[in-house]
N, C-alpha and C. Protein backbone atom coordinates (compact mmCIF):
# COMPACT_ATOMS: atom_id res chain seq x y z
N UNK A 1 -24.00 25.60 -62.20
CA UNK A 1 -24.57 25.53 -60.89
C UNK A 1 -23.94 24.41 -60.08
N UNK A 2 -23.68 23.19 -60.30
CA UNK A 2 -22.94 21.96 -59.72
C UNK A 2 -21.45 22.09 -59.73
N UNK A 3 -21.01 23.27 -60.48
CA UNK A 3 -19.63 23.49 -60.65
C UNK A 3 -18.93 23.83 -59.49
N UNK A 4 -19.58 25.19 -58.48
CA UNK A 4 -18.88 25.05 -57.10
C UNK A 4 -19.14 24.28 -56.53
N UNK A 5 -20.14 22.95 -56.15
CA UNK A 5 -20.38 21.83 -55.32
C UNK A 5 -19.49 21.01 -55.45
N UNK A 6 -19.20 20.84 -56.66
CA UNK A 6 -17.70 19.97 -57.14
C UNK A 6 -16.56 20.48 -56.78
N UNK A 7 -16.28 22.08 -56.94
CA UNK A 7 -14.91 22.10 -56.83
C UNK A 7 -15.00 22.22 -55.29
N UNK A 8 -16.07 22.64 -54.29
CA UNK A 8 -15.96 22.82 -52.90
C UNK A 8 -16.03 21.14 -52.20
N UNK A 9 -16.51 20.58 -53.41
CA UNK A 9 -16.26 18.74 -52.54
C UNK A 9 -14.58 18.27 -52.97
N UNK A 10 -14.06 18.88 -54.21
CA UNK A 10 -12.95 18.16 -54.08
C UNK A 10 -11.85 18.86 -53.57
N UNK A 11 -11.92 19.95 -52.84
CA UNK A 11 -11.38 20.99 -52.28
C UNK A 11 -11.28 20.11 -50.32
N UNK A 12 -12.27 19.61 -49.98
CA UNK A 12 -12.44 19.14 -48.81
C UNK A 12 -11.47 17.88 -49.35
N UNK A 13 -12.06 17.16 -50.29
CA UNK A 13 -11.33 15.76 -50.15
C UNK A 13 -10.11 15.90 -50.06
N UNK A 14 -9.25 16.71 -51.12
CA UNK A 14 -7.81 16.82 -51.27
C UNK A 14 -7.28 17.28 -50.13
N UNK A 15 -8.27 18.14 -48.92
CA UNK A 15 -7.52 18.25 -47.53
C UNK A 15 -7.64 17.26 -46.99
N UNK A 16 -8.35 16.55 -46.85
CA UNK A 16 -8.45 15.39 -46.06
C UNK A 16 -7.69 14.11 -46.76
N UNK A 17 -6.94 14.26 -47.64
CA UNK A 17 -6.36 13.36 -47.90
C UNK A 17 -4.48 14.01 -47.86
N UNK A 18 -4.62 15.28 -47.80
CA UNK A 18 -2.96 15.92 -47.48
C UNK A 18 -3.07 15.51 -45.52
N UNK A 19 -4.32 15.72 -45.05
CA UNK A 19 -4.12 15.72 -43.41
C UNK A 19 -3.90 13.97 -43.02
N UNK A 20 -3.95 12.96 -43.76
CA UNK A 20 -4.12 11.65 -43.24
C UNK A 20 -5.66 11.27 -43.58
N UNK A 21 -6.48 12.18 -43.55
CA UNK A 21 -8.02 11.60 -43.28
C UNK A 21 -8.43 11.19 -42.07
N UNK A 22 -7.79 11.86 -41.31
CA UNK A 22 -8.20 10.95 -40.02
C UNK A 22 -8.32 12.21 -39.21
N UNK A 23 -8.55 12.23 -37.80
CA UNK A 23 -8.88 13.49 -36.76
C UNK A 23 -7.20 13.44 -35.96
N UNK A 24 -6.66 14.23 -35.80
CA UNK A 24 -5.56 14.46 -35.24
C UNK A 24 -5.50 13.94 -33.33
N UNK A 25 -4.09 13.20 -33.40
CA UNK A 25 -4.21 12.60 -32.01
C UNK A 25 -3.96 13.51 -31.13
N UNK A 26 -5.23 13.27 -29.59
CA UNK A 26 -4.91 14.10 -29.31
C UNK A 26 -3.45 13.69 -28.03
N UNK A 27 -3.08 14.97 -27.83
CA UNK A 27 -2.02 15.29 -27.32
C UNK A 27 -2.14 15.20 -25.51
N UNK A 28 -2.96 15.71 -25.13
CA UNK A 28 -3.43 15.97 -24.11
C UNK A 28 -4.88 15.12 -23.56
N UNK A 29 -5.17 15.02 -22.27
CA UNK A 29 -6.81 14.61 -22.15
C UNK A 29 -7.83 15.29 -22.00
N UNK A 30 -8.54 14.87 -23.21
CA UNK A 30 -9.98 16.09 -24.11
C UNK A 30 -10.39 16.42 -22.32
N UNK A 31 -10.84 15.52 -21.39
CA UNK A 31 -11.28 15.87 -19.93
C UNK A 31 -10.82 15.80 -18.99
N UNK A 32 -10.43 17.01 -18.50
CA UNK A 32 -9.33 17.26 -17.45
C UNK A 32 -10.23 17.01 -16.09
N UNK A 33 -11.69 16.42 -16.05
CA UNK A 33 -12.37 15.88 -15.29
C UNK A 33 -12.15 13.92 -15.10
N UNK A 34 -11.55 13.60 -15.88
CA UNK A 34 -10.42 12.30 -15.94
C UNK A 34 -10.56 11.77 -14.46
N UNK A 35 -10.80 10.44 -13.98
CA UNK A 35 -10.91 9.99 -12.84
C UNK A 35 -9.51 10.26 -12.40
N UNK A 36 -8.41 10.53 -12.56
CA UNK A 36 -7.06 10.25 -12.09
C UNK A 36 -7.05 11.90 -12.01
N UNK A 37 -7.47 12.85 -12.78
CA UNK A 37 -7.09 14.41 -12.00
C UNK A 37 -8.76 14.99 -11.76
N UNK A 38 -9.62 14.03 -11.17
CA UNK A 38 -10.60 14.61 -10.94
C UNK A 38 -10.83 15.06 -9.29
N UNK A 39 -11.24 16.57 -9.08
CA UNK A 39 -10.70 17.23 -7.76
C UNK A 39 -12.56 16.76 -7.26
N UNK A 40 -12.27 15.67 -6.43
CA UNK A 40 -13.43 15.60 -5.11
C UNK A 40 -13.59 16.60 -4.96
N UNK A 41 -14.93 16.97 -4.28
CA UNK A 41 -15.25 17.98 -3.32
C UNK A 41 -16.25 17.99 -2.64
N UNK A 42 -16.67 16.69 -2.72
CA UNK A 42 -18.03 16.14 -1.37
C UNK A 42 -17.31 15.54 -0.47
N UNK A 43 -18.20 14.69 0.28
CA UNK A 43 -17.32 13.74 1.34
C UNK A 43 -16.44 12.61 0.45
N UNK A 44 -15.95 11.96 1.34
CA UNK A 44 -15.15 10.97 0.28
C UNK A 44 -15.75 9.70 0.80
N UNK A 45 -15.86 8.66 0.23
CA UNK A 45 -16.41 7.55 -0.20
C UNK A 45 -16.34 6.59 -1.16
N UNK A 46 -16.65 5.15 -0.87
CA UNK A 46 -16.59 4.43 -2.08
C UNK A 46 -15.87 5.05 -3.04
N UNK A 47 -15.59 4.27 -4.31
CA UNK A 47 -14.37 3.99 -5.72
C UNK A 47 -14.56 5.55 -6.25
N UNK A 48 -13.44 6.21 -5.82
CA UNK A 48 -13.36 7.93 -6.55
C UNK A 48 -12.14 8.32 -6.62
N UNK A 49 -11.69 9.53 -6.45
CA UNK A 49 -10.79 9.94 -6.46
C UNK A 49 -10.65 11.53 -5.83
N UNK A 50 -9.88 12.24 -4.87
CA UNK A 50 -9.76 12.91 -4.23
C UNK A 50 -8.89 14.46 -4.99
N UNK A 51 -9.11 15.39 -4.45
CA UNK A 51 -8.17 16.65 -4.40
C UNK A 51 -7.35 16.91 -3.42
N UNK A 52 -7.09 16.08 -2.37
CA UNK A 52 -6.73 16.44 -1.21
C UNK A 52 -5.11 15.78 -1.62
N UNK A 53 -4.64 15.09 -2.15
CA UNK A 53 -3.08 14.73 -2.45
C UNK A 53 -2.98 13.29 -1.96
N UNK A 54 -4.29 12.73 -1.78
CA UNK A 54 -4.54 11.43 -1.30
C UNK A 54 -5.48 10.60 -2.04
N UNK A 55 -5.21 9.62 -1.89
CA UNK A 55 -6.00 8.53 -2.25
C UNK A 55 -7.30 8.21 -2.33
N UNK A 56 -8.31 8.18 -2.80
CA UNK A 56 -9.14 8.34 -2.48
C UNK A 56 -9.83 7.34 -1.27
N UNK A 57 -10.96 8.08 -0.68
CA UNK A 57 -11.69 6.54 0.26
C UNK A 57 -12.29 5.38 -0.58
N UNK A 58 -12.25 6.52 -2.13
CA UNK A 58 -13.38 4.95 -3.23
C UNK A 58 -12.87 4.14 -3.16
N UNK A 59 -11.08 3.66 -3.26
CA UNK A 59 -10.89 2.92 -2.91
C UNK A 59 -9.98 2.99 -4.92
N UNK A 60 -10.14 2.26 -5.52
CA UNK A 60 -9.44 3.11 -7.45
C UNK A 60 -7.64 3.48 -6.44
N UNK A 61 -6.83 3.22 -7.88
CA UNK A 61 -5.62 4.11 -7.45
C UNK A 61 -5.31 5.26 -7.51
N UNK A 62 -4.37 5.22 -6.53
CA UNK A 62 -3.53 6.50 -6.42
C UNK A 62 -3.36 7.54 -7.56
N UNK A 63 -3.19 8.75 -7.03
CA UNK A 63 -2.32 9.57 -8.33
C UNK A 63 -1.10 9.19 -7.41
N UNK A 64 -0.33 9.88 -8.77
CA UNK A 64 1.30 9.34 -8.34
C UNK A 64 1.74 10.26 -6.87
N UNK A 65 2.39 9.95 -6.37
CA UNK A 65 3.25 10.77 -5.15
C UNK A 65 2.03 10.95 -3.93
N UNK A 66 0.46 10.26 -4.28
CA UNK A 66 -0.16 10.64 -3.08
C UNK A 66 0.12 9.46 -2.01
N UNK A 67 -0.37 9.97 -0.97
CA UNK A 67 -0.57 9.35 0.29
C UNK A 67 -1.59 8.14 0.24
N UNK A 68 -1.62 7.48 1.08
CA UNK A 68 -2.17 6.35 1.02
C UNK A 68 -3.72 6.57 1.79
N UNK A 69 -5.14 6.02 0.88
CA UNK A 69 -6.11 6.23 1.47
C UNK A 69 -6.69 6.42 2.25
N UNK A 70 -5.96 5.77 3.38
CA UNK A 70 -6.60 5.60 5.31
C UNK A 70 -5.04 6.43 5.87
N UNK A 71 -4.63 7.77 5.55
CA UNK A 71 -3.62 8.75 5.58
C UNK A 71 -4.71 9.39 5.49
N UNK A 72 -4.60 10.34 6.64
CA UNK A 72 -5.08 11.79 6.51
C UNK A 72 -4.93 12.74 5.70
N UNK A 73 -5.04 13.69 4.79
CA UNK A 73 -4.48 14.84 4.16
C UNK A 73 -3.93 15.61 5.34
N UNK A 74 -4.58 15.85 6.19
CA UNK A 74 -4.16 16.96 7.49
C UNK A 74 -3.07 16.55 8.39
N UNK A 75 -2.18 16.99 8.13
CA UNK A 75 -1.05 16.45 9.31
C UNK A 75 -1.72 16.55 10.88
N UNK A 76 -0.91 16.00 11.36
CA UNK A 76 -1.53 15.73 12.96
C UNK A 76 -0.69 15.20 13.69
N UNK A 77 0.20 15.71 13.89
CA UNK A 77 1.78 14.85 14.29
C UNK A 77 1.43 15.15 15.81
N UNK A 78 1.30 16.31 16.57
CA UNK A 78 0.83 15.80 18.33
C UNK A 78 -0.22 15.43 18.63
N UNK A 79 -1.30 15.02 17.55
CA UNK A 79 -2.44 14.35 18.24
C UNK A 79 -1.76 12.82 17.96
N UNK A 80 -1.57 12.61 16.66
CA UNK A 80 -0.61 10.88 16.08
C UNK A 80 0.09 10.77 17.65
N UNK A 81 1.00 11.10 17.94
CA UNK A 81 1.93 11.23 18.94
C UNK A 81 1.57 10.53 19.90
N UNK A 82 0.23 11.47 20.46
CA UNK A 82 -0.16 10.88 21.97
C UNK A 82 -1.21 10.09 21.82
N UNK A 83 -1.98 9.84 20.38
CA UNK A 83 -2.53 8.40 20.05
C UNK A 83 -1.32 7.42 20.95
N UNK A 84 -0.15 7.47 19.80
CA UNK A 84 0.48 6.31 20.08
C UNK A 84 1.09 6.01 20.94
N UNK A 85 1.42 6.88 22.59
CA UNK A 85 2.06 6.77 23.53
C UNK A 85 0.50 6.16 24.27
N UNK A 86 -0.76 6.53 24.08
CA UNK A 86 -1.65 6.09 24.91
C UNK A 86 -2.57 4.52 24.42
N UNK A 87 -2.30 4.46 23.05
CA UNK A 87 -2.48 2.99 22.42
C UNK A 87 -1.27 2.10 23.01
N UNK A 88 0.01 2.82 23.14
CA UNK A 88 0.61 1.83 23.69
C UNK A 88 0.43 1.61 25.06
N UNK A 89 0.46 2.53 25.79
CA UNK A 89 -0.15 1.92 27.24
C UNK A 89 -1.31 1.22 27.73
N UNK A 90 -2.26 1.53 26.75
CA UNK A 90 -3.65 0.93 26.50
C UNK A 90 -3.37 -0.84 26.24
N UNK A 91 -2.22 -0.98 25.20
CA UNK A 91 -2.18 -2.60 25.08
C UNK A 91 -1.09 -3.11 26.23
N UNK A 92 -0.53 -2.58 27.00
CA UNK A 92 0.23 -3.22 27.33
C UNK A 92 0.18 -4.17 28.64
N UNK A 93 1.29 -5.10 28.93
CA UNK A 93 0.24 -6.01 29.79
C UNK A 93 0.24 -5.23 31.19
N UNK A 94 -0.50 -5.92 31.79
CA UNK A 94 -1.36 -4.99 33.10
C UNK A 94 -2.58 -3.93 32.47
N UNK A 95 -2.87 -3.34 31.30
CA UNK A 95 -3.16 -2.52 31.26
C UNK A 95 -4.89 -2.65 32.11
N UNK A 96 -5.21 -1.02 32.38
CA UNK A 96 -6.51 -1.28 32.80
C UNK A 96 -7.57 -0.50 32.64
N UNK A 97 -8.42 -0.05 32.32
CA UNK A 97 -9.91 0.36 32.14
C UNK A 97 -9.53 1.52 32.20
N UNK A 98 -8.97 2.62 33.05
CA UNK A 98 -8.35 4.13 32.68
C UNK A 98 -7.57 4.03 31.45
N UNK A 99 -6.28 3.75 31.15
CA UNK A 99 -5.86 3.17 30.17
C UNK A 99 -6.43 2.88 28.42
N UNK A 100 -7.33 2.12 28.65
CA UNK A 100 -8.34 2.14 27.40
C UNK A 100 -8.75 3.66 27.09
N UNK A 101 -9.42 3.97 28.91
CA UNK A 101 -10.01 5.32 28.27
C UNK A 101 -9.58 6.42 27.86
N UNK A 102 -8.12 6.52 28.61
CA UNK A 102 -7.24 7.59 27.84
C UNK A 102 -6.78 7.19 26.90
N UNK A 103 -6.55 5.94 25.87
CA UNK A 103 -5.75 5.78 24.46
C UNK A 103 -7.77 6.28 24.02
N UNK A 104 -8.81 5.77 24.10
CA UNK A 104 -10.08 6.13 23.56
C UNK A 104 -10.80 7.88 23.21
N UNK A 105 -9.92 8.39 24.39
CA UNK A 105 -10.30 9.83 24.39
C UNK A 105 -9.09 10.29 23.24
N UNK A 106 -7.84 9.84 23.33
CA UNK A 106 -6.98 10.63 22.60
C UNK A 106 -7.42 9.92 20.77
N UNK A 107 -7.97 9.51 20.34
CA UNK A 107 -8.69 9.11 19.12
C UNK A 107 -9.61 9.65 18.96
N UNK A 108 -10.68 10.06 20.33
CA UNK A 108 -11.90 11.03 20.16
C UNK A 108 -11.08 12.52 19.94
N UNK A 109 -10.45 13.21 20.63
CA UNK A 109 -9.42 14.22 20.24
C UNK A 109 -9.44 14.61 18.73
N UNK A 110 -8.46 13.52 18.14
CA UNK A 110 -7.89 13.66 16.98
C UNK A 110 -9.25 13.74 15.96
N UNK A 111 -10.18 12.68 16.10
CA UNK A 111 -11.74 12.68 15.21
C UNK A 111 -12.49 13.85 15.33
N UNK A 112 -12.19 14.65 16.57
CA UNK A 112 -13.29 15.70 17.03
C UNK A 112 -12.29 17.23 15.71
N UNK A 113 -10.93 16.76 15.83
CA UNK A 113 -10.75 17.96 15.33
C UNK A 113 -10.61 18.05 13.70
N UNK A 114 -10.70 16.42 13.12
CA UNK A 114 -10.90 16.54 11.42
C UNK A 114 -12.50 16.75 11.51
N UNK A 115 -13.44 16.43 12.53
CA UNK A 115 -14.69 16.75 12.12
C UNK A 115 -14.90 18.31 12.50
N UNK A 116 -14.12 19.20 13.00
CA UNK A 116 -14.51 20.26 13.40
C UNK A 116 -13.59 21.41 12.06
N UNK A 117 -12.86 20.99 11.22
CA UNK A 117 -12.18 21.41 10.11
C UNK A 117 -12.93 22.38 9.03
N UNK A 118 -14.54 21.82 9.32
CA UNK A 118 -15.46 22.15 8.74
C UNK A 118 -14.87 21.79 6.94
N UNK A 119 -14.40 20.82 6.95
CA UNK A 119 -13.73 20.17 5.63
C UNK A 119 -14.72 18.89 5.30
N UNK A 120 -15.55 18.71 4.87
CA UNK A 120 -16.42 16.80 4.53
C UNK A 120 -15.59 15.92 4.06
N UNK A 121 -14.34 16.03 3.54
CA UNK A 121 -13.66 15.42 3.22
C UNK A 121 -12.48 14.35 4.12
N UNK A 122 -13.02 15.40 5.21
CA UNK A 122 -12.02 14.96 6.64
C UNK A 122 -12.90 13.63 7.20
N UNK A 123 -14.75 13.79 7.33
CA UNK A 123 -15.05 13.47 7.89
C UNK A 123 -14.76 11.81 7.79
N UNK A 124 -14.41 11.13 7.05
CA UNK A 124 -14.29 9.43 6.85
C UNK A 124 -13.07 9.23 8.19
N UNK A 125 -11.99 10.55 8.26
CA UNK A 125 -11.17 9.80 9.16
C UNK A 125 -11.41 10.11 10.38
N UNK A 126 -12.63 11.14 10.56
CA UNK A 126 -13.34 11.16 12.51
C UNK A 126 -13.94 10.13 12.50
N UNK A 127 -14.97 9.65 11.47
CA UNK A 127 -15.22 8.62 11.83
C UNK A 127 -14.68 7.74 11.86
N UNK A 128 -13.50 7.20 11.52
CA UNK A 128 -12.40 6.41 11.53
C UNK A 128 -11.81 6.21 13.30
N UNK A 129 -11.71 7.25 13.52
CA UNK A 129 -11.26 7.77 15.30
C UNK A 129 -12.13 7.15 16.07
N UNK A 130 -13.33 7.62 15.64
CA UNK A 130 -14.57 7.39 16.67
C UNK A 130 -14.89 6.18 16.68
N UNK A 131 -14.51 5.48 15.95
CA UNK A 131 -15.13 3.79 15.96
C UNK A 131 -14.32 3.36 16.32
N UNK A 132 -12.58 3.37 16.07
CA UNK A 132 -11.12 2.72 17.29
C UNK A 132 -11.77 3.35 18.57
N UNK A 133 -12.04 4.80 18.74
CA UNK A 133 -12.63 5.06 20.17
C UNK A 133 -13.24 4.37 21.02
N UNK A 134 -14.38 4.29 20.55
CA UNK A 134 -15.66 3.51 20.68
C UNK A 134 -15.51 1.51 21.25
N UNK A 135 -14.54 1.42 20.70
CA UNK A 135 -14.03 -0.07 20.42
C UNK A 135 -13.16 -0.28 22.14
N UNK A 136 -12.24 0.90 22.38
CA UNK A 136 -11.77 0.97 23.58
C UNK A 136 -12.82 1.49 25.10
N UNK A 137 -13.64 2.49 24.00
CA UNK A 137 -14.95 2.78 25.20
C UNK A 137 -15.83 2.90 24.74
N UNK A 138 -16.71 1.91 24.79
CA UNK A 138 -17.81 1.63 23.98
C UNK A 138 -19.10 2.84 24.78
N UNK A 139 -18.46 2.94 25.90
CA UNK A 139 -19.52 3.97 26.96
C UNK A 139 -19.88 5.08 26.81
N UNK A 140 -19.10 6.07 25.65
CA UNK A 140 -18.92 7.49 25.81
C UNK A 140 -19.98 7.65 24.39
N UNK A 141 -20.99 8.71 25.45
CA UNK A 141 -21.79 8.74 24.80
C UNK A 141 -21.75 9.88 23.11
N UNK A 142 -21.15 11.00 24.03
CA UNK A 142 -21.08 12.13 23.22
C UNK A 142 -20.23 11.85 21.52
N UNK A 143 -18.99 11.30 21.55
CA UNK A 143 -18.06 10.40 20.79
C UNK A 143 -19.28 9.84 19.64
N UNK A 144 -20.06 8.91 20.16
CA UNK A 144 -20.64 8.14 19.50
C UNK A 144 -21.91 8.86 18.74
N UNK A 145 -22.81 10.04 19.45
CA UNK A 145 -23.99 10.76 18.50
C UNK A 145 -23.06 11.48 17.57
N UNK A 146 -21.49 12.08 17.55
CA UNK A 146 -21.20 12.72 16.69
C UNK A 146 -20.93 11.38 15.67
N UNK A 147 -20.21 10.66 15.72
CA UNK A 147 -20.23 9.58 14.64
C UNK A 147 -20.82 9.28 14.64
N UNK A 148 -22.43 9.14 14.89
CA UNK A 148 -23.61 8.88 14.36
C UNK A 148 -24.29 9.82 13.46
N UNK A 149 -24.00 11.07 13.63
CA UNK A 149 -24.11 12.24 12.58
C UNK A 149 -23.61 12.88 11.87
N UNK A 150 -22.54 11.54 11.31
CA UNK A 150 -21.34 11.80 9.95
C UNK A 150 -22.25 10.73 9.43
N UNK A 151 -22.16 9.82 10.05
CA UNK A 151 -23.10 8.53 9.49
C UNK A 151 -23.94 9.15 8.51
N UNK A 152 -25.17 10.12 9.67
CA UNK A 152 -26.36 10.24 8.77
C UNK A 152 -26.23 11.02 8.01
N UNK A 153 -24.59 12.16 8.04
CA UNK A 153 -24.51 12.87 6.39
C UNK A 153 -24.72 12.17 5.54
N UNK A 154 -23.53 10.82 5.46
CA UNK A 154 -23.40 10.08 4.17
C UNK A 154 -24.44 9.59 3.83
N UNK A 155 -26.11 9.15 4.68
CA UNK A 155 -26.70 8.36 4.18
C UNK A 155 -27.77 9.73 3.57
N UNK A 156 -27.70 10.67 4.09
CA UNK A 156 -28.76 12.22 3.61
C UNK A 156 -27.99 12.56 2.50
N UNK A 157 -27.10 12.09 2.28
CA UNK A 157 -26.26 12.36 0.65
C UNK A 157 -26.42 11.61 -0.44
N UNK A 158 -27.09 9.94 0.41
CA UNK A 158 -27.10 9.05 -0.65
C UNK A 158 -25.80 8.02 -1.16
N UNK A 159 -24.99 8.31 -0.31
CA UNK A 159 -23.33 7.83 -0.43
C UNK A 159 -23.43 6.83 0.37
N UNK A 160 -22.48 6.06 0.23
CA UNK A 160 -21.96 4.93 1.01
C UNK A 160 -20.98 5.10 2.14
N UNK A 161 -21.34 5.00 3.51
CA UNK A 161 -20.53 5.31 4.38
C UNK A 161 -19.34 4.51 4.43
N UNK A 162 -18.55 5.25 4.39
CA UNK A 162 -16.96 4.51 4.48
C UNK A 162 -16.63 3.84 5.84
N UNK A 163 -15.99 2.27 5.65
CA UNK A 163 -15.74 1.76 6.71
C UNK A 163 -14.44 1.52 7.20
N UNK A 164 -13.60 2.33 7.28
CA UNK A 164 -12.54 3.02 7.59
C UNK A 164 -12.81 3.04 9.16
N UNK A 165 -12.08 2.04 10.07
CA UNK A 165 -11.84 2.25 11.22
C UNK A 165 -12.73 1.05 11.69
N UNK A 166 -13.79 0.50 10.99
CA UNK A 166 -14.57 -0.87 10.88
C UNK A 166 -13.69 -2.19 11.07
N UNK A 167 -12.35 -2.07 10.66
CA UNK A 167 -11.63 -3.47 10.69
C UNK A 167 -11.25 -3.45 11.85
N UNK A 168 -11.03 -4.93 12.11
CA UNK A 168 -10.53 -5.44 13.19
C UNK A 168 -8.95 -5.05 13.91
């Protein structure tokens, strides 16, 4: 009766002593949910990591070859464009109060159309827009309830609103 318990225990041991005894390394990562290939898909925020080929807003590094955090995923090369022909006229000397408001509208522009993407992932860089906006025209009302109601996604989510566009 103890005779197969014996030969089925020394049957295990002698494999486990031809395999190393040990669990085989693995090769690959057991979780392809891994902070470094883990695909976001809420808004972005605080220390994470993104699907979009960017950086995340958490703020953690890069995957290799992405873009840099406060980089859009969405290209935007004629809204970028006339940002920067109207930021530059906006600083320059003489500039004056029209001036502000057209470099302010062309930032509301560019914010109105990552928030209209219907993407949440976009939304850190409208609000990003809307607060440089805001900063040049603090007056415009409409600009400001929509970045007030990205705001209150992140806080009806429980997330930390990203302050992306907050610096000086």
């Amino acid at each position: 009766m103890h005779k197969p318990f014996v030969a089925s225990f020394l049957l295990s041991a002698a494999l486990l002593t031809s395999c190393g005894g040990n669990a085989p390394a693995p090769t690959a990562p057991r979780n392809a949910n891994t902070q470094a290939a883990n695909a976001q898909t809420s808004i972005q925020h605080g220390p994470s990591s993104s699907n979009l080929g960017a950086a995340s807003s958490h703020g953690g590094a890069a995957a290799p070859g992405a873009a840099s955090s406060n980089t859009a995923p969405v290209a935007t090369p004629e809204l970028d464009a006339k940002i920067g022909k109207a930021e530059a006229k906006a600083r320059a000397a003489g500039a004056g109060e029209a001036d502000k408001k057209a470099a302010a509208a062309a930032y509301f522009e560019r914010a109105d159309f990552f928030r209209e993407q219907g993407d949440p992932r976009l939304y850190r860089f409208a609000l990003r827009d809307y607060r440089i906006g805001l900063r040049l025209d603090p007056s415009a009302k409409e600009p400001r309830a929509k970045m007030d109601e990205i705001v209150r996604i992140y806080e009806g989510m429980g997330r930390p609103v990203p302050d992306l566009g907050s610096e000086p």
